[in-house]
Protein backbone atom coordinates (compact mmCIF):
# COMPACT_ATOMS: atom_id res chain seq x y z
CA UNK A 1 -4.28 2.50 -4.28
CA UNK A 2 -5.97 5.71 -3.65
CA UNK A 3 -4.83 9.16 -5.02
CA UNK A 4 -5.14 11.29 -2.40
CA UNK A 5 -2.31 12.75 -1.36
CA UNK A 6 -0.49 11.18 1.64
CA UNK A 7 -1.17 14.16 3.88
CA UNK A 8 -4.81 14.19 3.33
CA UNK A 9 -5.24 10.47 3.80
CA UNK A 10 -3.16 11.00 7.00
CA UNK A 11 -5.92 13.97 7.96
CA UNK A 12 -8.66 11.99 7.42
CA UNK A 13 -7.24 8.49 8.94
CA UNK A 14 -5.92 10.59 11.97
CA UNK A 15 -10.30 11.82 12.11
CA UNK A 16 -11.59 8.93 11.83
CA UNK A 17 -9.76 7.55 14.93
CA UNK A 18 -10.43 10.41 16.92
CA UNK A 19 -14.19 10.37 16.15
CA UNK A 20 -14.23 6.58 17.35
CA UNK A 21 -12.12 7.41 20.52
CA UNK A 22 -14.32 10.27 21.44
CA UNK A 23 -17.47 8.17 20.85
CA UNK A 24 -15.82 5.41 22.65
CA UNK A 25 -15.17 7.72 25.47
CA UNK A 26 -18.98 8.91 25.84
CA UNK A 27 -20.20 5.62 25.99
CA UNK A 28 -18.00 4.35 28.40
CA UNK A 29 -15.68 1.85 26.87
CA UNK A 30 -12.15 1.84 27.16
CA UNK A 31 -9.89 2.49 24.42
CA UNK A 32 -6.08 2.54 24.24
CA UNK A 33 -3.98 4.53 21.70
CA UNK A 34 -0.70 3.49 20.74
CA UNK A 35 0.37 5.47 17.58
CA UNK A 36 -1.49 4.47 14.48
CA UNK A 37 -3.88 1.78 16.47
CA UNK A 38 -6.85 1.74 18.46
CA UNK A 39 -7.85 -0.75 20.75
CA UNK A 40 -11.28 -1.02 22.07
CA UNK A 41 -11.62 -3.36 25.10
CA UNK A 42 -15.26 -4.16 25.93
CA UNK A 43 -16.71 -4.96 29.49
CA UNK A 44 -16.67 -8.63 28.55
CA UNK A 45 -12.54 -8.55 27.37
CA UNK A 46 -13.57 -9.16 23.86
CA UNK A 47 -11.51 -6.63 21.46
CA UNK A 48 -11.96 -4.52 18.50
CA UNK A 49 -8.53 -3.06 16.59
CA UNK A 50 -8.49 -0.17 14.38
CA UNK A 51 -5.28 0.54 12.73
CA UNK A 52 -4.03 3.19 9.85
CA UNK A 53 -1.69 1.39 7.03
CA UNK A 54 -0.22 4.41 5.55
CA UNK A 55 1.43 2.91 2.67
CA UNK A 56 -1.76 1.42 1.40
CA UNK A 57 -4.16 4.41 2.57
CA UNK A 58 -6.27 2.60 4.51
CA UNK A 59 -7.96 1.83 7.79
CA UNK A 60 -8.09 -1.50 8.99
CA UNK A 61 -10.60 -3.55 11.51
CA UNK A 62 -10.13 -6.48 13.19
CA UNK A 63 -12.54 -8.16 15.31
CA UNK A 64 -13.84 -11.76 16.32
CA UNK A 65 -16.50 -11.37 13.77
CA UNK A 66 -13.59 -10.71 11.20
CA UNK A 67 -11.43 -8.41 9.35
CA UNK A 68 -11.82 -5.07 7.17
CA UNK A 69 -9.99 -2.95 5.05
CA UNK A 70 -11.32 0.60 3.91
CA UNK A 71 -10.58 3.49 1.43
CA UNK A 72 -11.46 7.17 1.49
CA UNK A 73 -13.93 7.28 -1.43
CA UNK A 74 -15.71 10.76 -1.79
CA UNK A 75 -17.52 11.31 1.60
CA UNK A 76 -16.43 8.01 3.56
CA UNK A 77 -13.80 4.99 4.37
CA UNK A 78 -15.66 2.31 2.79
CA UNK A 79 -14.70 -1.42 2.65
CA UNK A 80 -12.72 -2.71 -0.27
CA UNK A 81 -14.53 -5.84 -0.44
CA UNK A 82 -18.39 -4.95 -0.21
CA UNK A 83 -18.10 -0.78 -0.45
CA UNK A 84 -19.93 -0.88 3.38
CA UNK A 85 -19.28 1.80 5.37
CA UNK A 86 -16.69 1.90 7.94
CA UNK A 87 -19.00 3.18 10.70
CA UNK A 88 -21.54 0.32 9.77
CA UNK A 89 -19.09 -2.12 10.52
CA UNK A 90 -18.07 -0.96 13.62
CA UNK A 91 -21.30 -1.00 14.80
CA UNK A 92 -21.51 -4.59 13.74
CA UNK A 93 -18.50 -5.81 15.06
CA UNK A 94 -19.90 -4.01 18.71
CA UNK A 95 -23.17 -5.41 18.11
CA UNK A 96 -22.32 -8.90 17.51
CA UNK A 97 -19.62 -9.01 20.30
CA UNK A 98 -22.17 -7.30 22.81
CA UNK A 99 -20.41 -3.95 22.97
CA UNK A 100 -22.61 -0.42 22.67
CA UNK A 101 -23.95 1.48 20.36
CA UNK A 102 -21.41 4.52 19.37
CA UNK A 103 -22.24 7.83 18.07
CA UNK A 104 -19.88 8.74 15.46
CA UNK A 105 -18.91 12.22 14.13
């Protein structure tokens, strides 16, 4: 469990989907916003999810090519498996389902 305090996690968390909707948005691919989770639906109806899970403090991705969980640590939401980034996976999952490239805040 983090120890940020639940309002900052909810700050940052609240960022982090806005940066990928806005990036989402300038390249084109449609993205749907209900609450807490983002759907990204690419051209060829594969999916990418992006949720919040408050009570844990993290941000969660779900794709074919699998599933993530992230922390804030320091500067970034990294995974709590293999400390990647959460922008580097995102641009996996894209990648490897054929989606585009995003630029990220």
């Amino acid at each position: 469990m983090n120890d940020l305090p639940q309002s900052d996690y909810l700050r940052l968390a609240e960022a982090a989907l806005r940066s990928v909707e806005a990036a989402a948005d300038a390249a084109d691919l449609d993205s749907k916003r209900e609450g807490g989770v983002l759907t990204l639906e690419l051209d060829n109806g594969e999916k990418i999810i992006v949720n919040l899970q408050p009570p844990l403090q993290e941000l969660w991705l779900a794709s074919k090519s699998g599933a993530y969980h992230f922390r804030y640590a320091g500067e970034a939401w990294l995974d709590t498996r293999g400390s990647r980034s959460f922008q580097a996976l995102l641009q996996q999952a894209l990648a490897e389902l054929g989606g585009p490239a995003l630029e990220l805040d």
